[in-house]
PDB file of N, CA and C in Angstrom:
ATOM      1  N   UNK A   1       0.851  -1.183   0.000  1.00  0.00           N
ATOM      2  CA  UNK A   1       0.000   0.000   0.000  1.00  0.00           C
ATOM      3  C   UNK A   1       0.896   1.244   0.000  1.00  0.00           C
ATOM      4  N   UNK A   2       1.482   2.148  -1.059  1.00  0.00           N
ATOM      5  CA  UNK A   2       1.733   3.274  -1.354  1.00  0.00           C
ATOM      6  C   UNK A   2       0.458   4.309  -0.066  1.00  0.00           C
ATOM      7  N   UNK A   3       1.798   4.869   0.680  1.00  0.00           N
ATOM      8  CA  UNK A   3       1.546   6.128   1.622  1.00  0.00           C
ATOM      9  C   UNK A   3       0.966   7.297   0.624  1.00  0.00           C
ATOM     10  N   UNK A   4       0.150   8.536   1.618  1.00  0.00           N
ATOM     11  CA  UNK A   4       0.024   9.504   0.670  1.00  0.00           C
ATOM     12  C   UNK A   4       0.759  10.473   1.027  1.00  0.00           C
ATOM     13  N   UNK A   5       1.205  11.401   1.129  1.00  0.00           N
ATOM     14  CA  UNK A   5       2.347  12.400   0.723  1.00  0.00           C
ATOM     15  C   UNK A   5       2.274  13.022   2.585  1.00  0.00           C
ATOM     16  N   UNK A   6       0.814  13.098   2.998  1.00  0.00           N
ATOM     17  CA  UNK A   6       0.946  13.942   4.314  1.00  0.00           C
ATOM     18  C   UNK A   6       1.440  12.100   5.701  1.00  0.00           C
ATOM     19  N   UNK A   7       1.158  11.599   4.917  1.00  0.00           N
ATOM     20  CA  UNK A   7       1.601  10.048   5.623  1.00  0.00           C
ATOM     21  C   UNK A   7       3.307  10.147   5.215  1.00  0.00           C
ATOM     22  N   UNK A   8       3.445  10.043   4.488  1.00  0.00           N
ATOM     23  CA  UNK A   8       4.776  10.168   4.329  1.00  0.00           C
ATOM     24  C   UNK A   8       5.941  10.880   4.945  1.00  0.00           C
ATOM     25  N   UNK A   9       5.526  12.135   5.147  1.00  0.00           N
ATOM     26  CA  UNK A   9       5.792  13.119   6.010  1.00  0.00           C
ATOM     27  C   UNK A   9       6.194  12.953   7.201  1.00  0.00           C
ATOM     28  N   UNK A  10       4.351  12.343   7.452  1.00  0.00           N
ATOM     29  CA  UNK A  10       4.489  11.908   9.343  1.00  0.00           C
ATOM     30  C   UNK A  10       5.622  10.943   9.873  1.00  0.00           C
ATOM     31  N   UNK A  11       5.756  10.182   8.998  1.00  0.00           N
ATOM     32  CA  UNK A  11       6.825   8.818   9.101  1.00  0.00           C
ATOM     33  C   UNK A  11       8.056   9.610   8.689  1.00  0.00           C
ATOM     34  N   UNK A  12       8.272  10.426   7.443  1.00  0.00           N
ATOM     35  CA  UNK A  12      10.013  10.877   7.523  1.00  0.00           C
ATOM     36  C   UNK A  12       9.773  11.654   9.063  1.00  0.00           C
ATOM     37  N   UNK A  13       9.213  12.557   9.174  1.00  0.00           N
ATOM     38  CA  UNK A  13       9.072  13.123  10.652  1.00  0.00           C
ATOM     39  C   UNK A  13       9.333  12.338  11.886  1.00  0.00           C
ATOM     40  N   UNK A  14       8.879  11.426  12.127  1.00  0.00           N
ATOM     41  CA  UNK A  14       9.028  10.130  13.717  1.00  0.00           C
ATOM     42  C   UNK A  14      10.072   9.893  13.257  1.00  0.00           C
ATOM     43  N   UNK A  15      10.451   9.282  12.350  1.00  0.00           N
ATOM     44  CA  UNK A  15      11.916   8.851  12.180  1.00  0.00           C
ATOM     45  C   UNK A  15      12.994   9.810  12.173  1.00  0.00           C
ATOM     46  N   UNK A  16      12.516  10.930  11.836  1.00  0.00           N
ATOM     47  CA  UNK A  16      13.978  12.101  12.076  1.00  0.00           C
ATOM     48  C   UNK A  16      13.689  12.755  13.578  1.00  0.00           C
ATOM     49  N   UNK A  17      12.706  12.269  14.607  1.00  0.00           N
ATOM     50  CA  UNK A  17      12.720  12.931  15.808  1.00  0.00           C
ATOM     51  C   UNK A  17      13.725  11.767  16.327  1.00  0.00           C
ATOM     52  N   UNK A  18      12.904  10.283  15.851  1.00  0.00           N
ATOM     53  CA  UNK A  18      13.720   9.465  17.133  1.00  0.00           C
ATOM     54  C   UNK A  18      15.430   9.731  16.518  1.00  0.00           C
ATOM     55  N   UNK A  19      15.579   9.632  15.278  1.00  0.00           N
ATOM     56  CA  UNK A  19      17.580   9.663  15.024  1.00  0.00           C
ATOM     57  C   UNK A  19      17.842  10.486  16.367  1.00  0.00           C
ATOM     58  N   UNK A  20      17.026  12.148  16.156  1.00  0.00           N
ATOM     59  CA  UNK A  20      17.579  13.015  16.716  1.00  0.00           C
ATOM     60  C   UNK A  20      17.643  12.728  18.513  1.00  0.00           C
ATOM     61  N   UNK A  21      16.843  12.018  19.079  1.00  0.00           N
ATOM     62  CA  UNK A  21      16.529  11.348  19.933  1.00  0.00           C
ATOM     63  C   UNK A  21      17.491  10.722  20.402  1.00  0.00           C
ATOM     64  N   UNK A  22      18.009   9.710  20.113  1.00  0.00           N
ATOM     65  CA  UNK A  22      18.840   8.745  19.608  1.00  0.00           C
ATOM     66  C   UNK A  22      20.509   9.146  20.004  1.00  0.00           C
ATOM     67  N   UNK A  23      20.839  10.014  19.100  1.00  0.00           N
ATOM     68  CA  UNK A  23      21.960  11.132  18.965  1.00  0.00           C
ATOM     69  C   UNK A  23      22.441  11.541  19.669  1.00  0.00           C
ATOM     70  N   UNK A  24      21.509  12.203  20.394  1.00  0.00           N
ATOM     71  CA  UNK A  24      21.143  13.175  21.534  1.00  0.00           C
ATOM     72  C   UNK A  24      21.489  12.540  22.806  1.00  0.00           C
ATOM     73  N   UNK A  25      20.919  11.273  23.314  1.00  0.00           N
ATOM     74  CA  UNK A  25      21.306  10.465  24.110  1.00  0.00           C
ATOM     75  C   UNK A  25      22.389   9.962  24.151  1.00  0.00           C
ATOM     76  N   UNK A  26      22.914   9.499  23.274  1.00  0.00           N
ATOM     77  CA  UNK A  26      24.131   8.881  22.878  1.00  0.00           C
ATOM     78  C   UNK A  26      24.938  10.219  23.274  1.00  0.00           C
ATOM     79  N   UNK A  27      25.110  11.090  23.138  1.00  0.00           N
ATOM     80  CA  UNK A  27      25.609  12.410  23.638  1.00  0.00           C
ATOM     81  C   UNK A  27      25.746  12.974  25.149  1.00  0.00           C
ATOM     82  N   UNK A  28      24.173  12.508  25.610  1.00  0.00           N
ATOM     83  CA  UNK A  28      24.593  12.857  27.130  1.00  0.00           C
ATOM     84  C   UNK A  28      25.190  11.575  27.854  1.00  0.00           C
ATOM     85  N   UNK A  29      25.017  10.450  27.215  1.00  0.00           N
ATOM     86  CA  UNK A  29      25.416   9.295  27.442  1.00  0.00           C
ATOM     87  C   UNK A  29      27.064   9.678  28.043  1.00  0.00           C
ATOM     88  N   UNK A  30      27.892  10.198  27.022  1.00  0.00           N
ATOM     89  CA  UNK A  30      29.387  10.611  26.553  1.00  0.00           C
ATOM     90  C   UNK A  30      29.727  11.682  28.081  1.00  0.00           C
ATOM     91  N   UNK A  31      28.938  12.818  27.738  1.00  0.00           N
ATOM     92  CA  UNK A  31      28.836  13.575  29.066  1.00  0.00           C
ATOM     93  C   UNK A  31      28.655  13.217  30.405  1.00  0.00           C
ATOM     94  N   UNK A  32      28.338  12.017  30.580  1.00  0.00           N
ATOM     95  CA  UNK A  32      28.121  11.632  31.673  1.00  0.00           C
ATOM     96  C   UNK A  32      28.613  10.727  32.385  1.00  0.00           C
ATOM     97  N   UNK A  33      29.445  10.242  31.265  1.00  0.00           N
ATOM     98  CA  UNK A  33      30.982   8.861  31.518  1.00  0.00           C
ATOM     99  C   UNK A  33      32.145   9.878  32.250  1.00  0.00           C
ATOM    100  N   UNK A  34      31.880  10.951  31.416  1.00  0.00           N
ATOM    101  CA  UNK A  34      33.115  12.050  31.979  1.00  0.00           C
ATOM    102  C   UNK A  34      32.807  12.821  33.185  1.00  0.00           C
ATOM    103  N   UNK A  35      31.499  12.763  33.746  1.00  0.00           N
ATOM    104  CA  UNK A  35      31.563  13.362  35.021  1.00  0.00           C
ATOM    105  C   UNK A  35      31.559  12.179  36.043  1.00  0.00           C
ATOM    106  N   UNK A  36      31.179  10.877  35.737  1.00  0.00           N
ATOM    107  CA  UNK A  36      31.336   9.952  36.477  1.00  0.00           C
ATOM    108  C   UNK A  36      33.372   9.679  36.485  1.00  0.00           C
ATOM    109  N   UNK A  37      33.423   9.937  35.689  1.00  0.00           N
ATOM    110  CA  UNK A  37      35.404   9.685  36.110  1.00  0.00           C
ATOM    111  C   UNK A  37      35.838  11.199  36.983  1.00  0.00           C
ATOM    112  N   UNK A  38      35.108  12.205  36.506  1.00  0.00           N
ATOM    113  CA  UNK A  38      35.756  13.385  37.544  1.00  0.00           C
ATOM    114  C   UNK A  38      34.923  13.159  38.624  1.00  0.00           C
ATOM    115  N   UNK A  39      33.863  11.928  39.298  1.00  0.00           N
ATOM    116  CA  UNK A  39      33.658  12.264  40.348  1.00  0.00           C
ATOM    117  C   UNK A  39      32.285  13.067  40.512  1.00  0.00           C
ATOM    118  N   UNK A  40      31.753  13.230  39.764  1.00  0.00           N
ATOM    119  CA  UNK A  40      30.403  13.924  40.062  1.00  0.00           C
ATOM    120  C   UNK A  40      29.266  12.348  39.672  1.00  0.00           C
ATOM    121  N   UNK A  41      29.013  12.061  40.474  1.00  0.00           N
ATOM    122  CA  UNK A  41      27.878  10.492  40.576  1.00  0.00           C
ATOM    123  C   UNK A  41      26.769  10.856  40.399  1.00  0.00           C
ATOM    124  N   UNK A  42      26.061  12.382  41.069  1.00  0.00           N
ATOM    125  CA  UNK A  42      24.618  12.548  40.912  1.00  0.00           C
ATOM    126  C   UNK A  42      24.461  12.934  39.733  1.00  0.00           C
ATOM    127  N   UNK A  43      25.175  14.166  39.340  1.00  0.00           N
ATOM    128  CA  UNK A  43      25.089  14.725  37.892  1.00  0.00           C
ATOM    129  C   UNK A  43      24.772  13.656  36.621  1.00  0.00           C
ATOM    130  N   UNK A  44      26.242  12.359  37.044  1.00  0.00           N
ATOM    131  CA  UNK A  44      26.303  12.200  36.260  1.00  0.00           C
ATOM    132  C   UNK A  44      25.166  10.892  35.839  1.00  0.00           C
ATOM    133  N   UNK A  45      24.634  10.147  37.164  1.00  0.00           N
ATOM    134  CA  UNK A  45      23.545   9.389  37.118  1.00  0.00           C
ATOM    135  C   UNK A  45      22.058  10.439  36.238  1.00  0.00           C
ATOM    136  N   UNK A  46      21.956  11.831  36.759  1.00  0.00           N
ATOM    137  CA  UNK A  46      20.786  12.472  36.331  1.00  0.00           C
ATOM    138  C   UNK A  46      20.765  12.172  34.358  1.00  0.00           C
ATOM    139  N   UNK A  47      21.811  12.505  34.685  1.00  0.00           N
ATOM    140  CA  UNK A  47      22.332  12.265  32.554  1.00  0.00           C
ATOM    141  C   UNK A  47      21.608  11.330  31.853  1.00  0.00           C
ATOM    142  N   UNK A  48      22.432   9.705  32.893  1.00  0.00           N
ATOM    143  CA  UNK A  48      22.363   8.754  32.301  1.00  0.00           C
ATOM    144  C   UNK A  48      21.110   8.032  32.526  1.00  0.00           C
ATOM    145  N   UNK A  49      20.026   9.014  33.596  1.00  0.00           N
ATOM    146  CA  UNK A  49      18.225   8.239  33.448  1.00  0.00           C
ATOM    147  C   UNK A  49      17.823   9.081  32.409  1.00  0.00           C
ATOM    148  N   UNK A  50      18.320  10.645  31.919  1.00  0.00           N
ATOM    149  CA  UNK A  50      17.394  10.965  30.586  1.00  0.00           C
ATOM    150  C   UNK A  50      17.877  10.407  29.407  1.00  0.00           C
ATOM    151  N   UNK A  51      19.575   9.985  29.505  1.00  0.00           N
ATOM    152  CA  UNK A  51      19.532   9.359  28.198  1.00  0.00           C
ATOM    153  C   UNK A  51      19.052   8.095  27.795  1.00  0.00           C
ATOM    154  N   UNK A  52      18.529   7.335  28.674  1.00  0.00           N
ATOM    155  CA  UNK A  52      17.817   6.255  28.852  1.00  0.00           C
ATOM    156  C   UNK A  52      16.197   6.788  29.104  1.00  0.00           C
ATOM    157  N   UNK A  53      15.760   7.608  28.973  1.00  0.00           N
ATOM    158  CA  UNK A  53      14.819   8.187  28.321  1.00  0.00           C
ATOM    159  C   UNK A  53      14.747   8.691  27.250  1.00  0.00           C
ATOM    160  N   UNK A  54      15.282   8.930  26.605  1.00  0.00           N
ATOM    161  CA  UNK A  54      15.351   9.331  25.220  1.00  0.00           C
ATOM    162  C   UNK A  54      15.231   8.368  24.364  1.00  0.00           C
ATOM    163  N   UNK A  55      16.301   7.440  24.491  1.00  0.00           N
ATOM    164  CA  UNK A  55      16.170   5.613  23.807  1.00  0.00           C
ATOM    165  C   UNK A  55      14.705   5.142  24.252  1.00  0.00           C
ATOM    166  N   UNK A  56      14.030   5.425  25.057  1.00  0.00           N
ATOM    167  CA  UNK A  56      12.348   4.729  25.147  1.00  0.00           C
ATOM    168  C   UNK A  56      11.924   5.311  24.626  1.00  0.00           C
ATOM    169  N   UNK A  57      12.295   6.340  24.161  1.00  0.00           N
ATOM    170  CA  UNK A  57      11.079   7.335  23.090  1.00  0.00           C
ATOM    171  C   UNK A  57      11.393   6.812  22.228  1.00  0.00           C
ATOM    172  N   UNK A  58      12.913   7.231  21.712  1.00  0.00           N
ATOM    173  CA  UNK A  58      12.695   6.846  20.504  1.00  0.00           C
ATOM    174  C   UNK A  58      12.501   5.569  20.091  1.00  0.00           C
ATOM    175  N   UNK A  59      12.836   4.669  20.682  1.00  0.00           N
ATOM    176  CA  UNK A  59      11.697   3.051  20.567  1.00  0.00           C
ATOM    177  C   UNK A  59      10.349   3.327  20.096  1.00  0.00           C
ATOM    178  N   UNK A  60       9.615   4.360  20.829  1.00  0.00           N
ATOM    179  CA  UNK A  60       8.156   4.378  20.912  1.00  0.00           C
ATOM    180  C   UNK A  60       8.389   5.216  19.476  1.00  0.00           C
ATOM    181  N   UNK A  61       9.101   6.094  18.925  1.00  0.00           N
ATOM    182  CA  UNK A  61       8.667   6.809  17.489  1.00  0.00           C
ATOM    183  C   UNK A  61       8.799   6.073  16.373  1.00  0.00           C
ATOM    184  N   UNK A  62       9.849   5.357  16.457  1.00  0.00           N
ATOM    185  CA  UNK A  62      10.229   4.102  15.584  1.00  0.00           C
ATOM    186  C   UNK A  62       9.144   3.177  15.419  1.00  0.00           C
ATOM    187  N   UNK A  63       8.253   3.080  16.159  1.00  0.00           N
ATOM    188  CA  UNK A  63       6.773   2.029  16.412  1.00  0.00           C
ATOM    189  C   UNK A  63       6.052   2.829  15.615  1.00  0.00           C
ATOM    190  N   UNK A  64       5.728   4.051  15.842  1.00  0.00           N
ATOM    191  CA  UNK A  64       4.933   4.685  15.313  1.00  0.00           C
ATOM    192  C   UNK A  64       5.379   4.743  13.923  1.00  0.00           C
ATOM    193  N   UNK A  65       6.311   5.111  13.469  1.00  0.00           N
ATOM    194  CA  UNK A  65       6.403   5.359  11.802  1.00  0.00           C
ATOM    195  C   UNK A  65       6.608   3.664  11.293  1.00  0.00           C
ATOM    196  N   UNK A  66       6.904   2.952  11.759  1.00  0.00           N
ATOM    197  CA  UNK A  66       6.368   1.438  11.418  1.00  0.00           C
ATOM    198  C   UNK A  66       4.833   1.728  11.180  1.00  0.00           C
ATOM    199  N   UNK A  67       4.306   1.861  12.482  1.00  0.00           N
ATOM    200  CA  UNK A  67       2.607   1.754  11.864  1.00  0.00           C
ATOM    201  C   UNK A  67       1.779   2.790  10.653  1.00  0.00           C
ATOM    202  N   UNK A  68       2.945   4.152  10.710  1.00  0.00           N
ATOM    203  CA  UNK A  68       2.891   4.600   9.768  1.00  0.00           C
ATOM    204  C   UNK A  68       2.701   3.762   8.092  1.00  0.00           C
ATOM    205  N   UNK A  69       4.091   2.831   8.507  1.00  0.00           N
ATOM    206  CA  UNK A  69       4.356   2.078   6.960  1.00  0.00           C
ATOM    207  C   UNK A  69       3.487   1.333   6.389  1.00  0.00           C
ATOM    208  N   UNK A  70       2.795   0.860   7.709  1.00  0.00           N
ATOM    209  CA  UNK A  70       2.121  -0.068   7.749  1.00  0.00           C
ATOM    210  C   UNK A  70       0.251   0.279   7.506  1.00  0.00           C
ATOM    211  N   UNK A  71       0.186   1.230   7.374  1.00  0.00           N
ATOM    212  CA  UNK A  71      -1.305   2.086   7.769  1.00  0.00           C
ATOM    213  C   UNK A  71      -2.183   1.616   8.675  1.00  0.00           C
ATOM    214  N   UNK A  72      -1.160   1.406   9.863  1.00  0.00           N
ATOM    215  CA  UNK A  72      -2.063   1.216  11.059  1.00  0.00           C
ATOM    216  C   UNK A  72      -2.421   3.050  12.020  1.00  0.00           C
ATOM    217  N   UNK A  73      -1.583   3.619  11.701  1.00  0.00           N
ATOM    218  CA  UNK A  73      -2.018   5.238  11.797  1.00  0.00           C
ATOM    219  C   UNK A  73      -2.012   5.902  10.765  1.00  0.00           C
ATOM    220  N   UNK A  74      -2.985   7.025  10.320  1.00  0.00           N
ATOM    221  CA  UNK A  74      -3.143   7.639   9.250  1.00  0.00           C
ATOM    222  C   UNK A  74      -2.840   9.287   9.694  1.00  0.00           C
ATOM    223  N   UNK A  75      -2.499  10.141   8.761  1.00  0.00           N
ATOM    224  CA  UNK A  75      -2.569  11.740   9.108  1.00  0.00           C
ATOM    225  C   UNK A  75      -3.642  11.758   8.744  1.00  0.00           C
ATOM    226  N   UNK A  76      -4.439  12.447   9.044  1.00  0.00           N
ATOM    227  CA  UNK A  76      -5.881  13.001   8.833  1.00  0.00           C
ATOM    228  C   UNK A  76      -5.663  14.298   8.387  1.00  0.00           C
ATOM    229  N   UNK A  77      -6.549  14.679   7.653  1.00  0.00           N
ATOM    230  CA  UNK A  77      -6.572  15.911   6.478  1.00  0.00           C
ATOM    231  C   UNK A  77      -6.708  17.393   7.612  1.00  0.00           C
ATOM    232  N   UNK A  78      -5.725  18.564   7.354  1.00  0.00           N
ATOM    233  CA  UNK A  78      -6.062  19.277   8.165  1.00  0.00           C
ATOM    234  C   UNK A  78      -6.978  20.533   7.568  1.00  0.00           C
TER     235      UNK A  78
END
């Protein structure tokens, strides 16, 4: 089943939030190895529960532009 153009969208869209998602985590991930070696534990634990929030999202956006592919969600006409 060929998407229609505002479906298409929605799915390049979820998929370029979760990359950015993704990225992003992987980033504070980095930031937060380095305050755990200088010694900062809370900081650097606070880091490493949002970047492990970020990876559950973007799990959950990645689902969504699947069901996108899949036309189990549709954009509706605005």
């Amino acid at each position: 089943m060929a998407l229609t153009k505002p479906n298409q969208q929605l799915r390049r869209d979820l998929k370029e939030a979760a990359t950015l998602l993704k990225w992003s985590g992987v980033d504070l991930f980095e930031v937060a190895k380095r305050l755990l070696a200088a010694g900062d534990e809370i900081t650097a634990d606070e880091l490493m529960m949002i970047a492990l929030s970020y990876q559950a999202m973007e799990d959950k956006l990645v689902g969504y532009a699947d069901d996108v592919k899949e036309g189990r969600i549709v954009r509706a006409r605005d």
